[in-house]
Structures are given as C-alpha cells and as structure tokens.
N, C-alpha and C. Protein backbone atom coordinates (compact mmCIF):
# COMPACT_ATOMS: atom_id res chain seq x y z
N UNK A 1 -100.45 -135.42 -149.87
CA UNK A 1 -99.68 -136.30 -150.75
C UNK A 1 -98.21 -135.93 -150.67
N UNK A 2 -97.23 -136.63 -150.67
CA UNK A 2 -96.25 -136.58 -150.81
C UNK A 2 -94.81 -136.96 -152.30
N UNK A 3 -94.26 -136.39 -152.09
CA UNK A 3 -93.26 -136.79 -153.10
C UNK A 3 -92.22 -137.64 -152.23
N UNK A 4 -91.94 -139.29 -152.70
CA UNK A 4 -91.31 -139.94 -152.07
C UNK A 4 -89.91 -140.24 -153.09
N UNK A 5 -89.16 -140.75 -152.06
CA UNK A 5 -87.53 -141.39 -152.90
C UNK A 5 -87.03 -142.21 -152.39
N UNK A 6 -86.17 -143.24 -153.05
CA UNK A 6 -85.98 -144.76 -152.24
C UNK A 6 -84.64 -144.62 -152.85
N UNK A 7 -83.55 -145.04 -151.69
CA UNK A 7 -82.30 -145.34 -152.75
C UNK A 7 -82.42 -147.24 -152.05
N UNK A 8 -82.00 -147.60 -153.31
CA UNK A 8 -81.52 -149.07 -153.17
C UNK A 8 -82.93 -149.85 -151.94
N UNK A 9 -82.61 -150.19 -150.67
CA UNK A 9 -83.65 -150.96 -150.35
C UNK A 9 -84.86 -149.72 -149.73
N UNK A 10 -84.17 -148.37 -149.40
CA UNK A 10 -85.57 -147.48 -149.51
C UNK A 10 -86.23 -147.60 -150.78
N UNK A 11 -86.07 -148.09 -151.77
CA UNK A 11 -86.72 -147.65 -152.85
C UNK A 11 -87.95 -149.01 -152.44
N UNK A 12 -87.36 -150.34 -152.08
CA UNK A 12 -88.57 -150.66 -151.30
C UNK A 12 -89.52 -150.82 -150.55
N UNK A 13 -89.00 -149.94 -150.04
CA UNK A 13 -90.11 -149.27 -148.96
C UNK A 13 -90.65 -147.89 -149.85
N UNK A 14 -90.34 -147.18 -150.63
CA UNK A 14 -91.19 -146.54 -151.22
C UNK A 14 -92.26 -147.34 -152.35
N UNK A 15 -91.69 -148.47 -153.00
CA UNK A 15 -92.73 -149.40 -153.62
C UNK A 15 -93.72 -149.93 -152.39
N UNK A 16 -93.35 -150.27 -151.11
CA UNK A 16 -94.58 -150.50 -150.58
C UNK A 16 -95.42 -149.71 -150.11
N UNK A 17 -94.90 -148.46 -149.98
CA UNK A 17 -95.80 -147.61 -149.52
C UNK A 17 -96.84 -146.90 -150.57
N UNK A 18 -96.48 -147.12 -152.35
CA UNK A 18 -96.93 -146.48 -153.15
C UNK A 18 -98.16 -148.20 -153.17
N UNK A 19 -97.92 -149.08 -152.47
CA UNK A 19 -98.93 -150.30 -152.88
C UNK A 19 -99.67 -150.26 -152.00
N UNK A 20 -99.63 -149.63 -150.63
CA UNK A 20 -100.61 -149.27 -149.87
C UNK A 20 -100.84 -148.57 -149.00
N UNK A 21 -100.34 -147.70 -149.91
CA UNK A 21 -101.00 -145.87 -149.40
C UNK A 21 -100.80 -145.51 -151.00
N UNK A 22 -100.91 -145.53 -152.04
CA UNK A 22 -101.48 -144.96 -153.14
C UNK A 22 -101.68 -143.58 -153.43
N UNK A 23 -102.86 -142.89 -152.55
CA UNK A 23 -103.50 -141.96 -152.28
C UNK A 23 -102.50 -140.82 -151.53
N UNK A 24 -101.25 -141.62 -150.94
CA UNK A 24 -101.02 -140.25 -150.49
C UNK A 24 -99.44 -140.42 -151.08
N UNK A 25 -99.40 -141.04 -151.78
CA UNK A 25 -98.15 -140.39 -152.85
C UNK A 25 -98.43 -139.62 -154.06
N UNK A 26 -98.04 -138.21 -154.43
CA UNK A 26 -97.92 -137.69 -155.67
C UNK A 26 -97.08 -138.60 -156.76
N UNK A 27 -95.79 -138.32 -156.59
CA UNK A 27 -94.42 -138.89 -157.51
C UNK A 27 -93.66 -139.65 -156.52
N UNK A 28 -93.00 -140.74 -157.28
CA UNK A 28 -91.87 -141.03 -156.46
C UNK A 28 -90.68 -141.16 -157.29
N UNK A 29 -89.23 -141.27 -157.02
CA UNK A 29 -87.89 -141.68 -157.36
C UNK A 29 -87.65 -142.70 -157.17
N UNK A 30 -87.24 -143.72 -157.65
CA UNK A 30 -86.62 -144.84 -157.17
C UNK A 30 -85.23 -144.70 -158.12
N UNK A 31 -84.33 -145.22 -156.93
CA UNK A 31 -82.63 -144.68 -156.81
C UNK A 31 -82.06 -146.22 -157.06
N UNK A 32 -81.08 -146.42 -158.09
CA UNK A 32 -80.57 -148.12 -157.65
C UNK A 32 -81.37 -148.80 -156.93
N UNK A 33 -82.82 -149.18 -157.26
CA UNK A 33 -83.22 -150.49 -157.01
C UNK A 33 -84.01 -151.50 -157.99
N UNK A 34 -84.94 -152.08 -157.59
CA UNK A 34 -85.41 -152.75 -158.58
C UNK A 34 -86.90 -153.15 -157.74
N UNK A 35 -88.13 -153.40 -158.59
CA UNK A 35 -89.51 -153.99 -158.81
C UNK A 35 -89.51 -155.04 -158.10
N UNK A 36 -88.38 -156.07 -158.82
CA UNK A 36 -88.74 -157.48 -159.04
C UNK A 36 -88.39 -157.99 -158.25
N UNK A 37 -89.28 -159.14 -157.99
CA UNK A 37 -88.86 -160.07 -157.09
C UNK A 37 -87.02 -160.54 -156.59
N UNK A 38 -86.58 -161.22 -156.10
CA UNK A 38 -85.44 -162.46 -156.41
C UNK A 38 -85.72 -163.45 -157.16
N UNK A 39 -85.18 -163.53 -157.54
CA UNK A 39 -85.45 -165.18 -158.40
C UNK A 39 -84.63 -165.99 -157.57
N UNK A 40 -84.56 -167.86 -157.52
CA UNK A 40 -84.14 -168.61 -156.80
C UNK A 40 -83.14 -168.21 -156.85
N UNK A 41 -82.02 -168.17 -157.46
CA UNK A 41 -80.48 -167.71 -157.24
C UNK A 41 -80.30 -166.75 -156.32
N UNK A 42 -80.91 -165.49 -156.36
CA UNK A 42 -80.65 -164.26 -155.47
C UNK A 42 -81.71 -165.36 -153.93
N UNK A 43 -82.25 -165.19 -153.89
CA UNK A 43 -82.44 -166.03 -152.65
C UNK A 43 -81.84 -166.83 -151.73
N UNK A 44 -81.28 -167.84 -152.79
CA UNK A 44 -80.16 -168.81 -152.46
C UNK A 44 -79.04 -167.86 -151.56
N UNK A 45 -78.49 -166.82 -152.38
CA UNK A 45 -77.37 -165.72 -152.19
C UNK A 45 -77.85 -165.12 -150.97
N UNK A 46 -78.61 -164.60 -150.33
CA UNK A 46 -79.24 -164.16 -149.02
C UNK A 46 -79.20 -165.16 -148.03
N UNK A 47 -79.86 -166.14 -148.52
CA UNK A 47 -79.46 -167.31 -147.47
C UNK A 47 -78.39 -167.69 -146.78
N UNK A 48 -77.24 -167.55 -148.14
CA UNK A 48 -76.04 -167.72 -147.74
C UNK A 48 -75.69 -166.56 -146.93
N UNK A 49 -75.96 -166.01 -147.41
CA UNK A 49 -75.47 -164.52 -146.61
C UNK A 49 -75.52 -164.45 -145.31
N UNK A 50 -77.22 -164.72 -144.77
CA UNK A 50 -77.66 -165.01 -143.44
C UNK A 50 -76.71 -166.12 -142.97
N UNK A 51 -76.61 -167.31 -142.99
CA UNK A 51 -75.66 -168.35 -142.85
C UNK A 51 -74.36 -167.84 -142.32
N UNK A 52 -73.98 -167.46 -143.19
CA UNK A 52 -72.33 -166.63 -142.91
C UNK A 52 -72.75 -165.42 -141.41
N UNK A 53 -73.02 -164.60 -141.52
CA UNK A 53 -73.83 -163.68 -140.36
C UNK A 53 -73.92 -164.64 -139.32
N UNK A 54 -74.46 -165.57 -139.18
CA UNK A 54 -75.03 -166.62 -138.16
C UNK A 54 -73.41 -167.35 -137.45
N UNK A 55 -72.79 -167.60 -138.43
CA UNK A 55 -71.39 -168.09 -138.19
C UNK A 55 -70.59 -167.46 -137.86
N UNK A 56 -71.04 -165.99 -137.53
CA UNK A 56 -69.92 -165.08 -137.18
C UNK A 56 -69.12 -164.50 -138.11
N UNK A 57 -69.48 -164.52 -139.10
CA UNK A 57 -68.72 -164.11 -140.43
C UNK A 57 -69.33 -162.82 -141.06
N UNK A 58 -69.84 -161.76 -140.44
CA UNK A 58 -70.01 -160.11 -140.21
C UNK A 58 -68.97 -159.51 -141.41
N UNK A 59 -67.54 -159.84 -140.16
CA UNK A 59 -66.80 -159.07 -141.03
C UNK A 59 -66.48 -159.63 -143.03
N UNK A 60 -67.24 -160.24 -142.65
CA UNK A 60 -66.24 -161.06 -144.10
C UNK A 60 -67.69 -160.68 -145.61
N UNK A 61 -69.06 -160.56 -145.16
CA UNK A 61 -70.51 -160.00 -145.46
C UNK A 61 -70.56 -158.78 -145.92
N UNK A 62 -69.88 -158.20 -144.78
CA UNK A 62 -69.79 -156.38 -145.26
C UNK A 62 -68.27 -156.53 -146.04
N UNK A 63 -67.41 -156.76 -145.81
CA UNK A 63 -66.85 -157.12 -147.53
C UNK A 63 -67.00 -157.28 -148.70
N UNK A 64 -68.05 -157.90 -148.48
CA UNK A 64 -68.65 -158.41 -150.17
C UNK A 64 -69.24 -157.64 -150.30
N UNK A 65 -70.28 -157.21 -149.46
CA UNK A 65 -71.24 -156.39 -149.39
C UNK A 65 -70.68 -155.04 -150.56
N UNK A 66 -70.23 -154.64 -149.19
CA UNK A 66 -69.24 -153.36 -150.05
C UNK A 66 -68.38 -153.51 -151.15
N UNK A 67 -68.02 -154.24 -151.46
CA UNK A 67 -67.25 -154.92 -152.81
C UNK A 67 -68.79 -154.57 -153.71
N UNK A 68 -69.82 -154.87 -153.56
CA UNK A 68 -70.82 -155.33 -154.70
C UNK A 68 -71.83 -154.57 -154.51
N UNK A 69 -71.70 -152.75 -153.86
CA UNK A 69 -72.25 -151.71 -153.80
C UNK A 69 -71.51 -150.65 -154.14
N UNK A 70 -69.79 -150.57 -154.31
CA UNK A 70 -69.02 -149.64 -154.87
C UNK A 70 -68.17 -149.92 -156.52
N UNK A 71 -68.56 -148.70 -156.92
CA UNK A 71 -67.42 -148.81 -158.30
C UNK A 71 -66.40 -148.17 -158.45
N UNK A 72 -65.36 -149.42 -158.32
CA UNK A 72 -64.18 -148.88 -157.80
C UNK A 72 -63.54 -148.07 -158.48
N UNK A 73 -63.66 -147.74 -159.97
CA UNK A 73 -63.00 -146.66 -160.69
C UNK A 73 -63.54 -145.89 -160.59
N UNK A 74 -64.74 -145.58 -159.76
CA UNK A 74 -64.69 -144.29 -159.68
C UNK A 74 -64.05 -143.30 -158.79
N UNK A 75 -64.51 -141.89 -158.75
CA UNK A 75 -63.17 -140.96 -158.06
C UNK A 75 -64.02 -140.66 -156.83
N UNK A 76 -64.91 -141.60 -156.15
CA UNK A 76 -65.33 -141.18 -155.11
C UNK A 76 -65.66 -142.84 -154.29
N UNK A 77 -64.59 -143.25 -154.47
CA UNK A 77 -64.92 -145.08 -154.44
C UNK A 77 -63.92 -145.33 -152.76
N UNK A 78 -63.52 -144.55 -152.69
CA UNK A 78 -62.51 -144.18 -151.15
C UNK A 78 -63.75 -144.21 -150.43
N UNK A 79 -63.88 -143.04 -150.33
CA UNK A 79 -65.24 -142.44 -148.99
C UNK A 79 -66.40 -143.34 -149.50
N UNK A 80 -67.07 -143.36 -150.65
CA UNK A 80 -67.97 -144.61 -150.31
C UNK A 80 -67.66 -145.79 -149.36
N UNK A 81 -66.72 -145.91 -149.73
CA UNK A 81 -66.08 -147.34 -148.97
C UNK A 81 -66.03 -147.29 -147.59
N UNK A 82 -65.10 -146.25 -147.41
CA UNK A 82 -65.21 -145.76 -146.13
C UNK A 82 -66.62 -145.74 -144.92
N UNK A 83 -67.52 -144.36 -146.25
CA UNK A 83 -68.62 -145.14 -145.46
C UNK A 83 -69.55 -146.02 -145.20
N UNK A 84 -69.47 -146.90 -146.10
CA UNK A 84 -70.30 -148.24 -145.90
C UNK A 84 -69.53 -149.28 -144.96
N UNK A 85 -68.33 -148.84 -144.71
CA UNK A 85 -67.43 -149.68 -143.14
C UNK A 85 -68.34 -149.05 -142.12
N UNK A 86 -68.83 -147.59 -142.01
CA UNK A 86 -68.94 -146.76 -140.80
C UNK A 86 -70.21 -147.70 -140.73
N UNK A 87 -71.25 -146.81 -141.78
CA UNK A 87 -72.25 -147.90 -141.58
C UNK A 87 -72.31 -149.21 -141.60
N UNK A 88 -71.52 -150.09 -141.54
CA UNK A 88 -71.79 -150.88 -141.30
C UNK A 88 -71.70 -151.65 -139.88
N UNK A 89 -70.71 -151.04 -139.23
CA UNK A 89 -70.40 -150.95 -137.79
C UNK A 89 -71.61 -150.61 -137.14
N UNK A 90 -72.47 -149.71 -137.46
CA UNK A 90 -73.00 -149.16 -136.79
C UNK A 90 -74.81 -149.90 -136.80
N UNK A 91 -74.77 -150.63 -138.11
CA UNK A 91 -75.76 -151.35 -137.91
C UNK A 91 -75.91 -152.42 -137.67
N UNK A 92 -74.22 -153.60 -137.46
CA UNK A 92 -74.02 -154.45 -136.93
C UNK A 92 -74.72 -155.55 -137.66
N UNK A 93 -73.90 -156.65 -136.86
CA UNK A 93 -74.69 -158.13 -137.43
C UNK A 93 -76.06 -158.74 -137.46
N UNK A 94 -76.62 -158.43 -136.52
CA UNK A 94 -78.03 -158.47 -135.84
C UNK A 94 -78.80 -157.60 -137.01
N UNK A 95 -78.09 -155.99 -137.09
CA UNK A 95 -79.57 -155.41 -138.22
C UNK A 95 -79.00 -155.37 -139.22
N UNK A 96 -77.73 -156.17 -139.93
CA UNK A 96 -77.82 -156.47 -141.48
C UNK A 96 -78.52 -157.39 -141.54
N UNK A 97 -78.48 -158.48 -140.63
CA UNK A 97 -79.35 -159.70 -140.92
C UNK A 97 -80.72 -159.25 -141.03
N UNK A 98 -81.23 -158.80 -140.53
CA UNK A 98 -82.24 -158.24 -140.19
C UNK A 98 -82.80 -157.43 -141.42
N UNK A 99 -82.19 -156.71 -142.03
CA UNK A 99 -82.30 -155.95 -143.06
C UNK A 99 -81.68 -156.89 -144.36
N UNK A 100 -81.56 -157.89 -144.04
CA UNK A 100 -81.01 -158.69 -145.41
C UNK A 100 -82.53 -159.87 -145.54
N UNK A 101 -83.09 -160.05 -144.53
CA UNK A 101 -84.05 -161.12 -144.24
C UNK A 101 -85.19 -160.19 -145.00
N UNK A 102 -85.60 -159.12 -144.50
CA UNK A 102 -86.38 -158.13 -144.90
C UNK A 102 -86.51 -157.92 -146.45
N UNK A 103 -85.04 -157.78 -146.78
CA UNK A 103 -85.20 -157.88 -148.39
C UNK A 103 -85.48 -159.60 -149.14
N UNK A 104 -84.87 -160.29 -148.19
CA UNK A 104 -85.32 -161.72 -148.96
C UNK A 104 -86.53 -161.55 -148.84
N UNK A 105 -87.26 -161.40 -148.45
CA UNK A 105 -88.56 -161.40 -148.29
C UNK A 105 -89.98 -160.42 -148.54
N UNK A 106 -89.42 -159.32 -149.13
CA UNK A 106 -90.35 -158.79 -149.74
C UNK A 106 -90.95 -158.75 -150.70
N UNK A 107 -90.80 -159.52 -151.61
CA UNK A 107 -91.87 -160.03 -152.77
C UNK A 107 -91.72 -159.20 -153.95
N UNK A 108 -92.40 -158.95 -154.64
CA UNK A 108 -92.68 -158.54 -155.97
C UNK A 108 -93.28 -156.98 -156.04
N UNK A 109 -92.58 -155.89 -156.80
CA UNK A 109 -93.43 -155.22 -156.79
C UNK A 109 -94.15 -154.49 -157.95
N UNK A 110 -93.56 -155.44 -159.16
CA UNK A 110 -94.12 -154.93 -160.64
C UNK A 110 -95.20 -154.77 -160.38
N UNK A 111 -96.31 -155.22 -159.87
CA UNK A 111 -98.00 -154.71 -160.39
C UNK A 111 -98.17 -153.44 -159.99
N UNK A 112 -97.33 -152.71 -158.99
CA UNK A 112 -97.03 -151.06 -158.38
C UNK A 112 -96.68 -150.66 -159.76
N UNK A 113 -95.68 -150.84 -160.39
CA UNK A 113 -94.73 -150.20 -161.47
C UNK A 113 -96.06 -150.58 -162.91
N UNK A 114 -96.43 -150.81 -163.28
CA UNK A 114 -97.50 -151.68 -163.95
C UNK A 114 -98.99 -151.09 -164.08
N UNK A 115 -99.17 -150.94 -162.60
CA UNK A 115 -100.45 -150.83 -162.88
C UNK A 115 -100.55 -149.16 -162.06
N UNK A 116 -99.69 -148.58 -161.37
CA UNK A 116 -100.01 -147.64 -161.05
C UNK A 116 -100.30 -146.17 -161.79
N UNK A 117 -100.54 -145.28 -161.40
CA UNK A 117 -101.12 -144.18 -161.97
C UNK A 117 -99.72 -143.04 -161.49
N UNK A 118 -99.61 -143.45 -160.10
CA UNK A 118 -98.38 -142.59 -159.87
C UNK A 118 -97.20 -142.32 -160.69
N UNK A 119 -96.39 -141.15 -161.18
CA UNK A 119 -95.48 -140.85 -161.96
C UNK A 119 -93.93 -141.52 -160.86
N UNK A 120 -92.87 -142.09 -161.76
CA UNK A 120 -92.03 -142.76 -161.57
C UNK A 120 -91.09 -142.59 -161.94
N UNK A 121 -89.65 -142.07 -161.06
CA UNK A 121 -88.73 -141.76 -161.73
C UNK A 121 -87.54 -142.75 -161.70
N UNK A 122 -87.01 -143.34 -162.25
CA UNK A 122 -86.28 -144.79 -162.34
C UNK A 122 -84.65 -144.26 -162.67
N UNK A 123 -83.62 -144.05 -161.60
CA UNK A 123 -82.31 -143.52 -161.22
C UNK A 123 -81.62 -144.71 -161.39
N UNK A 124 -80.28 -144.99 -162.08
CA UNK A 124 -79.76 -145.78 -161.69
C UNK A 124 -77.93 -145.15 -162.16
N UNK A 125 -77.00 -145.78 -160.81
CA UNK A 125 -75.96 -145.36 -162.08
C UNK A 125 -75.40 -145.87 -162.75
N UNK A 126 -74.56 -145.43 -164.14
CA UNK A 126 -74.10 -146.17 -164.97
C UNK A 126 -73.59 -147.14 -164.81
N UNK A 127 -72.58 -147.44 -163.63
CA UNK A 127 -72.11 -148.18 -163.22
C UNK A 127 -72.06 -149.54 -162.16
N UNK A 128 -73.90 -149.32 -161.69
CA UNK A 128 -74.27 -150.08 -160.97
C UNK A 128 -74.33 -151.70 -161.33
N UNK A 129 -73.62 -152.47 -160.75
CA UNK A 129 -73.78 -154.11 -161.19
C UNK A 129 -75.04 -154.53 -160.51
N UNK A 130 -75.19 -154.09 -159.04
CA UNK A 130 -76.33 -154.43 -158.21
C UNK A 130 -77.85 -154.58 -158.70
N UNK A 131 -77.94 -153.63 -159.38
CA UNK A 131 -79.51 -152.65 -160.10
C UNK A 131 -79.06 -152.19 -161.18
N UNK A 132 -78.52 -152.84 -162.58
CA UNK A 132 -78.03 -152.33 -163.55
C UNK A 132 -78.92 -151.12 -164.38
N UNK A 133 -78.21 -149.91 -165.10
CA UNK A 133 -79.31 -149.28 -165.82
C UNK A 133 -80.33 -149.97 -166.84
N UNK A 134 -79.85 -150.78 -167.16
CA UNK A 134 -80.74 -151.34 -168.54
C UNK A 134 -82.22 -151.95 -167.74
N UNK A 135 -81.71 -152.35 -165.96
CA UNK A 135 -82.94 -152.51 -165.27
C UNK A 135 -84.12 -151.73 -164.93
N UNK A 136 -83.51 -150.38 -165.08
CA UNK A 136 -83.64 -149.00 -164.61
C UNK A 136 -84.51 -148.82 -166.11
N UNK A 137 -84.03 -148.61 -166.67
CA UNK A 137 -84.58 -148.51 -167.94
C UNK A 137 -86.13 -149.40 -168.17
N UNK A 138 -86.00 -150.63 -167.88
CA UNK A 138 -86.73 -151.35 -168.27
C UNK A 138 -87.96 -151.15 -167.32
N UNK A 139 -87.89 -150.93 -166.17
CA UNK A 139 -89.21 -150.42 -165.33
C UNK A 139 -89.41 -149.91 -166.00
N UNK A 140 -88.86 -148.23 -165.77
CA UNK A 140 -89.59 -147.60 -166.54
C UNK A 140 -90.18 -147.29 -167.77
N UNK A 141 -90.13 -147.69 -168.60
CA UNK A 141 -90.59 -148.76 -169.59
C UNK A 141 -92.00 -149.17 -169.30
N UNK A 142 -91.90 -149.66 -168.52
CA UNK A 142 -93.13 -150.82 -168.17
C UNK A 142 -94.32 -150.03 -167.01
N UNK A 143 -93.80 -148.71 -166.72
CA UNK A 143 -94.77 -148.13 -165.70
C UNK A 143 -95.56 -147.40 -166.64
N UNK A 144 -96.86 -146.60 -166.32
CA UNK A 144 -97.66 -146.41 -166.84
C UNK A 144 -97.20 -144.63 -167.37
N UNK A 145 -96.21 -144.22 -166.02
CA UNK A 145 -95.74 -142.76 -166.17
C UNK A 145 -94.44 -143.06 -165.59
N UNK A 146 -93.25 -143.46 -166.50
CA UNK A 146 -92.35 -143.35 -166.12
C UNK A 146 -91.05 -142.55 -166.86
N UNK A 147 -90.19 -142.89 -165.74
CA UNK A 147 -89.04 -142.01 -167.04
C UNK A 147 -87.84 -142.61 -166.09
N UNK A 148 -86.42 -142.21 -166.76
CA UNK A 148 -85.76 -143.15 -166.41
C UNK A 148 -84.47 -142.22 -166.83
N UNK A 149 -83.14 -142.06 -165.63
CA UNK A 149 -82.03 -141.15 -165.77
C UNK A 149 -80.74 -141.94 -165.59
N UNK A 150 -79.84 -142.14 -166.25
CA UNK A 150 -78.58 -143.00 -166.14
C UNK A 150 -78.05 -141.46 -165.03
N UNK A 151 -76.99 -142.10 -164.31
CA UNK A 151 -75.79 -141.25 -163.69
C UNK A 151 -74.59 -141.61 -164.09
N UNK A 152 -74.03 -140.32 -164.75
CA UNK A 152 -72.69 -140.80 -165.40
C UNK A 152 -71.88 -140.71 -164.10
N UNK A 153 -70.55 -142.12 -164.27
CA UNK A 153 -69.36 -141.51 -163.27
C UNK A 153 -70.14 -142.45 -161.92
N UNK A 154 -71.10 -143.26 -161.26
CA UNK A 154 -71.31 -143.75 -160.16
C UNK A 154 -72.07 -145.41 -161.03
N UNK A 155 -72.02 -145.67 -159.29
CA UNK A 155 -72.50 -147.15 -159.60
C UNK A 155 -73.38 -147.18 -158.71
N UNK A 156 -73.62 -148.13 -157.40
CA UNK A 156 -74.48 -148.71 -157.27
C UNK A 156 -74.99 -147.67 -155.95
N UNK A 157 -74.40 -146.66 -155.62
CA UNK A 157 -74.50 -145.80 -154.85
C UNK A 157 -74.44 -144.56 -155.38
N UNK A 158 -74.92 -144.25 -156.12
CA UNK A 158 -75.03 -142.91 -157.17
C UNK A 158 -75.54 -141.63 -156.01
N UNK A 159 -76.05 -141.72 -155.06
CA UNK A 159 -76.04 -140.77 -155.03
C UNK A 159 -75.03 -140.05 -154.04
N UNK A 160 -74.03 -140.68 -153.50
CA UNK A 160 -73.01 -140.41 -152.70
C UNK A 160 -72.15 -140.21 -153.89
N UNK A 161 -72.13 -141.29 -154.88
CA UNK A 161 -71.13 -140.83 -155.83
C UNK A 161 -71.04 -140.00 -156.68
N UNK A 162 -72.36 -139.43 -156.92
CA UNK A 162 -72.53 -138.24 -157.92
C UNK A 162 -73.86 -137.78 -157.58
N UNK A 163 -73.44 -136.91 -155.90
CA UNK A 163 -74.70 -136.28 -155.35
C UNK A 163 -75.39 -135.16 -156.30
N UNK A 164 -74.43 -134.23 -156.88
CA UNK A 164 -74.92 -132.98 -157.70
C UNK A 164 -76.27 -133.51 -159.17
N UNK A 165 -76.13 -134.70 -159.96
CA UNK A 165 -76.31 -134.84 -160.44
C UNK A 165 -77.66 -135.71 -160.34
N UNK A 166 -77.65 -136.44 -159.04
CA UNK A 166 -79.06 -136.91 -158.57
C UNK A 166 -80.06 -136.30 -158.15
N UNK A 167 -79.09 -135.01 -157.47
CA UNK A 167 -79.94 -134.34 -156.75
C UNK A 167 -80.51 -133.41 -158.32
N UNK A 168 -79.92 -132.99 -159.05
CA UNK A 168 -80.68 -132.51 -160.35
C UNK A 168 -81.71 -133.14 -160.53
N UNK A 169 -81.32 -134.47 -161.20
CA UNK A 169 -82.88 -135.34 -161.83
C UNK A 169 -83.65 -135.95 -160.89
N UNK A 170 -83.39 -135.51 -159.20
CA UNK A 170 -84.19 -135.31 -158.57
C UNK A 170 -85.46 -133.66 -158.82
N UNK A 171 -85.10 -132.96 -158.82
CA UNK A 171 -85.35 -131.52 -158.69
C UNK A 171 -85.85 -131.94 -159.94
N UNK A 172 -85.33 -131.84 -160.74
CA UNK A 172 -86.44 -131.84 -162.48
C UNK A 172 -87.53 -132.46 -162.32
N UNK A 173 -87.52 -133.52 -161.64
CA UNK A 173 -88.63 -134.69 -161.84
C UNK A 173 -89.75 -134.04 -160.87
N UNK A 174 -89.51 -133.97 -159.73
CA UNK A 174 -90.56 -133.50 -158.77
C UNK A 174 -90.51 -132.01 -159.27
N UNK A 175 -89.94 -131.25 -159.53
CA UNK A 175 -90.52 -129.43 -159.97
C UNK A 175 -91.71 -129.96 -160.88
N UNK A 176 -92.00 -130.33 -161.69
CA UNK A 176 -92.82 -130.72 -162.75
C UNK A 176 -94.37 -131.26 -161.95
N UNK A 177 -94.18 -131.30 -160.84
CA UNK A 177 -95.17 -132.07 -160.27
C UNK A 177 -95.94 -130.20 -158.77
N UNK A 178 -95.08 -130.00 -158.49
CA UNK A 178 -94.97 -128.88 -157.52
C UNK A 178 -96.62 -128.09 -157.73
N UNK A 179 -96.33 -128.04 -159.04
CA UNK A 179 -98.20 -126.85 -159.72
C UNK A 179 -99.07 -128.08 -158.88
N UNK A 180 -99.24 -128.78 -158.94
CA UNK A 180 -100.65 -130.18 -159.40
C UNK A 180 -100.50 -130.30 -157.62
N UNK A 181 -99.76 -130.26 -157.31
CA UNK A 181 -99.53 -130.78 -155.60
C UNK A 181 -100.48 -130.02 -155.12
C-alpha cells in the first residue's frame, strides 16, 4: 500500500487511482484540487481553451493559465511565474492540450471522497481562486476520513509557494498512518 499525493491535476490522478486500485492506497493528500466534476461553464472554458491552442494561441493560454494559478501578492509570485513559463515551454502546445482535454474529461470523483474508507487529506492555499479553501474544506467534510489544512501566504500553487509548510501537513498526516502501514 502506498501513501499517495496529487497537487492540482495529480490530485486527479490520485482520485483515480484511489477508484481503482483502492487496495493499494493507505492515505492520500490531495493538494489544490477538487472531486467534482466541471459543470457546463468550466467545460465551455476548456473548450475555449482548446480552440485558442488549435489557433495558435499557446502563447496567449499559458498567460491566463498562469495568471489563474499564481497569487500575485504573494512573496514568491516571481519564481512561480517564472516557473510555470519554463514549464510551460517545455510541455508545449500539443501536451497542454493534451493535458487540458484529459482534465475536461475526467468526470466526477465524489463517490471516491464519499464513499471511501481511505483517510484524506484536503490542502488547499488560502489564496487559491482555482480550488478555493472553502472547496477544500468542503470535501473534506464530505469524506468518510477526512481532514482539511488551509496554507497561509500561497494560492493555487501552495506548494512551491509555501513548500515548508505543505511539506509539514504533509508529514503530520501520513506519520499518523506509518504504525498501521
């Protein structure tokens, strides 16, 4: 069994892997993301997204992009920035699309958060518009073993923006689990 962690769209891939492989997750983290589906609006917004991508409009995607994954008052909103240009170069038009299609399309994953048995740790930072805390909150809430950590000082990238402090209520959450493993 493993202890898994998802930031932002890893966290959906750790919801799918806790929906089918079950058995070989202990705990997981989920970092700035969310359960739930899109609703038509966020769909719509991907579409467009893809659209623009398709038109050659890359550079103008990872703009927004990065506009609507950094918080700019914070004191680490430079080098985020910075590196979500690097990465983004580096994964190009082809695998944002690619990785933007992926997220339009992965579905729902409350009945994981809901009905599972697995313990759940629900990260978000204070400042995230993307995956707000009160979202963060509200999973966990709704999971069967959950718990749920604001990050003061970051947003939608908490853990670049306030690595020391994730990596804590990382370490708290899984030490607690370490005996039973």
């Amino acid at each position: 069994k493993a202890f898994v962690a998802g930031l932002s769209m890893g966290g959906y891939v750790a919801f799918e892997l806790m929906r089918s492989h079950p058995e070989r997750v202990r705990a997981a983290a989920l970092i700035d993301t969310t359960a739930k589906g899109d609703d038509a609006a966020k769909l719509e917004k991907r579409q467009q997204t893809l659209r623009l991508i398709a038109a050659g409009k890359y550079d103008e995607v990872l703009t927004l992009f990065i506009d609507s994954v950094t918080w700019p008052d914070g004191p680490m909103a430079e080098i985020v920035n910075e590196l979500m240009v690097k990465m983004g170069a580096i994964v190009g038009a082809e695998g944002f699309a690619r990785s933007m299609a992926a997220v339009r399309d992965r579905g729902d994953f409350m009945e994981v958060v809901e009905h599972s048995a697995i313990p759940m740790l629900f990260i978000a930072g204070e400042h995230d518009e993307m995956t707000p805390p009160d979202l963060a909150a509200e999973l966990a809430a709704a999971a069967l073993d959950g718990s749920f950590v604001a990050i003061p000082g970051a947003g939608h990238m908490s853990a670049i923006e306030a690595p020391k402090a994730v990596a804590g209520a990382l370490g708290e959450f899984f030490r607690r689990f370490m005996a039973l493993a």
